[in-house]
N, C-alpha and C. Protein backbone atom coordinates (compact mmCIF):
# COMPACT_ATOMS: atom_id res chain seq x y z
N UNK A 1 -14.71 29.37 98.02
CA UNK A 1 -16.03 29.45 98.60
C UNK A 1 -16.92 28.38 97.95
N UNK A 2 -17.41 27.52 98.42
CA UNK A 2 -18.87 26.74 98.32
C UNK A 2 -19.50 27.04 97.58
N UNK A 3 -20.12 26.54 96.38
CA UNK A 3 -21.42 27.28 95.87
C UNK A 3 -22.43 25.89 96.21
N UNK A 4 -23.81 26.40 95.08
CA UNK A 4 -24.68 25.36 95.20
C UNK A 4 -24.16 24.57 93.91
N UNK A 5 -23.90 24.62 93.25
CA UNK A 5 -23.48 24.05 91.58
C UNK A 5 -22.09 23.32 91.90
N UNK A 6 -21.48 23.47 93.30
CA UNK A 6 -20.52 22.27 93.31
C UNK A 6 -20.64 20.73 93.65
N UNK A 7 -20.30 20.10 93.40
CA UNK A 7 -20.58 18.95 93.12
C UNK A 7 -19.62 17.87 94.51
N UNK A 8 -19.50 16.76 95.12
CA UNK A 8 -19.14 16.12 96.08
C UNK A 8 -19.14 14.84 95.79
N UNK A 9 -17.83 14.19 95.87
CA UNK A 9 -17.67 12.96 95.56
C UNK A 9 -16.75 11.98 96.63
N UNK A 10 -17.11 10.72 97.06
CA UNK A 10 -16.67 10.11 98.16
C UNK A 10 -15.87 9.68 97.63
N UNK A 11 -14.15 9.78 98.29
CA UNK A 11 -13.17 8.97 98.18
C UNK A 11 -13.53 7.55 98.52
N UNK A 12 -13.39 6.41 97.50
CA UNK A 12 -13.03 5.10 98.22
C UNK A 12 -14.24 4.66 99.04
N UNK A 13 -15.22 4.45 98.17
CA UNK A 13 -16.60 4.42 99.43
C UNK A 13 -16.59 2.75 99.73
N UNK A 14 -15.78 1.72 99.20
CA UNK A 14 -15.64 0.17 99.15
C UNK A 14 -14.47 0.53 100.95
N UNK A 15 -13.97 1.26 101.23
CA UNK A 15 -13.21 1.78 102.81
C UNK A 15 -14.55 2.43 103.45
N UNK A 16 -15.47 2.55 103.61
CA UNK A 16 -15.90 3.30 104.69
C UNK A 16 -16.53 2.10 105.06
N UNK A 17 -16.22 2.96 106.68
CA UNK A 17 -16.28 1.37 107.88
C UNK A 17 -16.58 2.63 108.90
N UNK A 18 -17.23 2.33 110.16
CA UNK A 18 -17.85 2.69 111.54
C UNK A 18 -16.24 3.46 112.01
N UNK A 19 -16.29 4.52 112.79
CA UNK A 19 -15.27 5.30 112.99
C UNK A 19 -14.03 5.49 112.19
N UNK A 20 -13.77 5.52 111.33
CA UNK A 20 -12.58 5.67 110.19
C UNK A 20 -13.71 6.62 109.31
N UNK A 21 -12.55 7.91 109.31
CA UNK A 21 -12.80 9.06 108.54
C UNK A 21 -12.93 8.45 106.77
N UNK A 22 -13.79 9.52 106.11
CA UNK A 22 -14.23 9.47 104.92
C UNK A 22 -13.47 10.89 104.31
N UNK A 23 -12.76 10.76 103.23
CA UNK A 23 -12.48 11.72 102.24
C UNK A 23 -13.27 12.12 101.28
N UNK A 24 -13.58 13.79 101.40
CA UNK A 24 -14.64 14.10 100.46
C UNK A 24 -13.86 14.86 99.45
N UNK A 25 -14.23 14.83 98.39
CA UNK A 25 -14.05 15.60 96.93
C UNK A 25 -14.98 16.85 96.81
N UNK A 26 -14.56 18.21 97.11
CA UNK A 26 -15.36 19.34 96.29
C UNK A 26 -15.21 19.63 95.15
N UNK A 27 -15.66 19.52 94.07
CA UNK A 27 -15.48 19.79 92.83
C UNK A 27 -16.26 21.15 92.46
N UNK A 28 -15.42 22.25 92.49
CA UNK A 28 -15.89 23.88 92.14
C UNK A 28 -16.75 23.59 90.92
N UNK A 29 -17.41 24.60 90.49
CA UNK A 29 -18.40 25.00 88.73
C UNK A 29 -16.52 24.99 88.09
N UNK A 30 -15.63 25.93 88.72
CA UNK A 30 -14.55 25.91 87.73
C UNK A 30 -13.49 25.35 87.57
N UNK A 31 -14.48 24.04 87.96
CA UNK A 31 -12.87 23.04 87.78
C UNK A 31 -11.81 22.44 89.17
N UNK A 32 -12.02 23.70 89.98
CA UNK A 32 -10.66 23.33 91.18
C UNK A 32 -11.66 22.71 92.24
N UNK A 33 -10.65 21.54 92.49
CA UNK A 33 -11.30 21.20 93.97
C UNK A 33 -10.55 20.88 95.26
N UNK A 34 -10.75 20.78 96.09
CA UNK A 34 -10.93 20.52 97.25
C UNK A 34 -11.07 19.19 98.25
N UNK A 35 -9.92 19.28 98.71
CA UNK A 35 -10.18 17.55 99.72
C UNK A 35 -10.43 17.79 100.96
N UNK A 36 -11.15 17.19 101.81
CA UNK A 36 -11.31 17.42 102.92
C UNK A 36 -11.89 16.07 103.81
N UNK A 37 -11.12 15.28 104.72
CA UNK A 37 -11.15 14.64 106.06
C UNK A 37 -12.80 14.80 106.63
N UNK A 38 -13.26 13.42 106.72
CA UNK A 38 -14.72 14.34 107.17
C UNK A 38 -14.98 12.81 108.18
N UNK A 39 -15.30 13.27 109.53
CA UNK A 39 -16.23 12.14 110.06
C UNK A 39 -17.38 11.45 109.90
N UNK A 40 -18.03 10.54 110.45
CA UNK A 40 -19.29 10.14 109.95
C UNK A 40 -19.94 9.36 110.91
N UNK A 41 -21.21 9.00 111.08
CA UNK A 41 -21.70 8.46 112.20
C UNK A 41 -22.49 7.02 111.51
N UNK A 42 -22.42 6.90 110.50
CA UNK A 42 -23.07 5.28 109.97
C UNK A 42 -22.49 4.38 111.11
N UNK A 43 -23.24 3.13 111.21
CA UNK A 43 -22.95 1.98 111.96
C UNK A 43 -22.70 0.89 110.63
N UNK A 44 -22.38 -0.48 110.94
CA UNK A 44 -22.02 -1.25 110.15
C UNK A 44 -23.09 -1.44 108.83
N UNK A 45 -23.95 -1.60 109.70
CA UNK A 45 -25.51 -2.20 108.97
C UNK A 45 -26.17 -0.88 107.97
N UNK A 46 -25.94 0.47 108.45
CA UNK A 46 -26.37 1.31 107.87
C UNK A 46 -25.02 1.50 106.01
N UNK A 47 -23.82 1.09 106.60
CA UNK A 47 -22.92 1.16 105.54
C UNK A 47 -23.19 0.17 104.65
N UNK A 48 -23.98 -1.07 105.12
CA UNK A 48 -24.61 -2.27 104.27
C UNK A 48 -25.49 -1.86 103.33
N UNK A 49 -26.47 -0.86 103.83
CA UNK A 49 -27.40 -0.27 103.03
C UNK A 49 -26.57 0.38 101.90
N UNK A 50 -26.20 1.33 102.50
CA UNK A 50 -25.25 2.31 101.51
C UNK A 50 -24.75 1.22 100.21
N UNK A 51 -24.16 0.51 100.50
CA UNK A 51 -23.36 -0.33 99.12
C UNK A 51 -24.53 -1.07 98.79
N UNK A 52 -25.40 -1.55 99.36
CA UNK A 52 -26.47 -2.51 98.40
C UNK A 52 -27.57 -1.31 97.37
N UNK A 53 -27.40 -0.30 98.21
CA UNK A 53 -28.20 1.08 97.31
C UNK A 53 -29.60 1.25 98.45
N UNK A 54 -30.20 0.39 98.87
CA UNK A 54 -31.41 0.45 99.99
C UNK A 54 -31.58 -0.54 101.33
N UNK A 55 -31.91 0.35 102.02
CA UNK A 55 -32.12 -1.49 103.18
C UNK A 55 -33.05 -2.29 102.68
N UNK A 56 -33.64 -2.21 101.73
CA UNK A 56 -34.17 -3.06 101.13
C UNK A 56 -33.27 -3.83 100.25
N UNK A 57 -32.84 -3.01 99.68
CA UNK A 57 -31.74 -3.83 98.31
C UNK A 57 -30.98 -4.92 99.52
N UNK A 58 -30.72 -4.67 100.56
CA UNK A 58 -29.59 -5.59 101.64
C UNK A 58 -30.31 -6.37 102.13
N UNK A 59 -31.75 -6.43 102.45
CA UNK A 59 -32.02 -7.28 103.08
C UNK A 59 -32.82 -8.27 102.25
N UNK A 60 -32.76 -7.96 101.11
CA UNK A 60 -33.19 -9.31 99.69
C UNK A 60 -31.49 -9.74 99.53
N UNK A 61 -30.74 -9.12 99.80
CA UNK A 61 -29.34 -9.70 99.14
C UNK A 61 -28.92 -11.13 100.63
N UNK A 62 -29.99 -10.24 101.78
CA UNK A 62 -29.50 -11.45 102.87
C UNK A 62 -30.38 -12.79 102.83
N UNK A 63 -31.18 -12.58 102.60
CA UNK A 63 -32.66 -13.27 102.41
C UNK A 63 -31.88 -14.26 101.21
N UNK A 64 -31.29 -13.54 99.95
CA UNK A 64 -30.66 -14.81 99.09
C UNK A 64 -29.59 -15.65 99.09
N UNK A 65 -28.80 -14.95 100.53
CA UNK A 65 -27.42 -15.69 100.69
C UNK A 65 -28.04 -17.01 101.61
N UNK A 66 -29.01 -16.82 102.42
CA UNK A 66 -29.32 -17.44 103.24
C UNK A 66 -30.30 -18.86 102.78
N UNK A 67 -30.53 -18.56 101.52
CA UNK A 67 -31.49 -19.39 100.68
C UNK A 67 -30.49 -20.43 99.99
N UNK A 68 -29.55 -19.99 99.67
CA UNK A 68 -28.74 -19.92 98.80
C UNK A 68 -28.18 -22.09 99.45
């Protein structure tokens, strides 16, 4: 069973891409966890955010490639 004190961790988040499933990690209060297959609805640009940390953080990182 789920609590609130369990914890969730993304398999492999350098793989998540627009339709290709994401593997999640449940990590119980006691230790045992849980894998589970999970869909997701990000688009490319929104997964850009995700790894730069903000659409801001991505769109200074484009702004410097482009300077660059």
């Amino acid at each position: 069973m789920n609590q609130e004190v369990d914890r969730v961790t993304i398999g492999d988040p350098s793989g998540l891409a627009p339709g290709k499933q994401v593997t999640l990690t449940v990590i119980h209060a006691d230790g045992s966890r849980r894998t589970v297959q999970c869909s997701h609805a990000l688009n490319q640009q929104q997964i850009d955010w995700f790894h730069a940390g903000s659409a801001l953080n991505s769109l200074k990182q484009q702004h410097e490639k482009a300077m660059a």
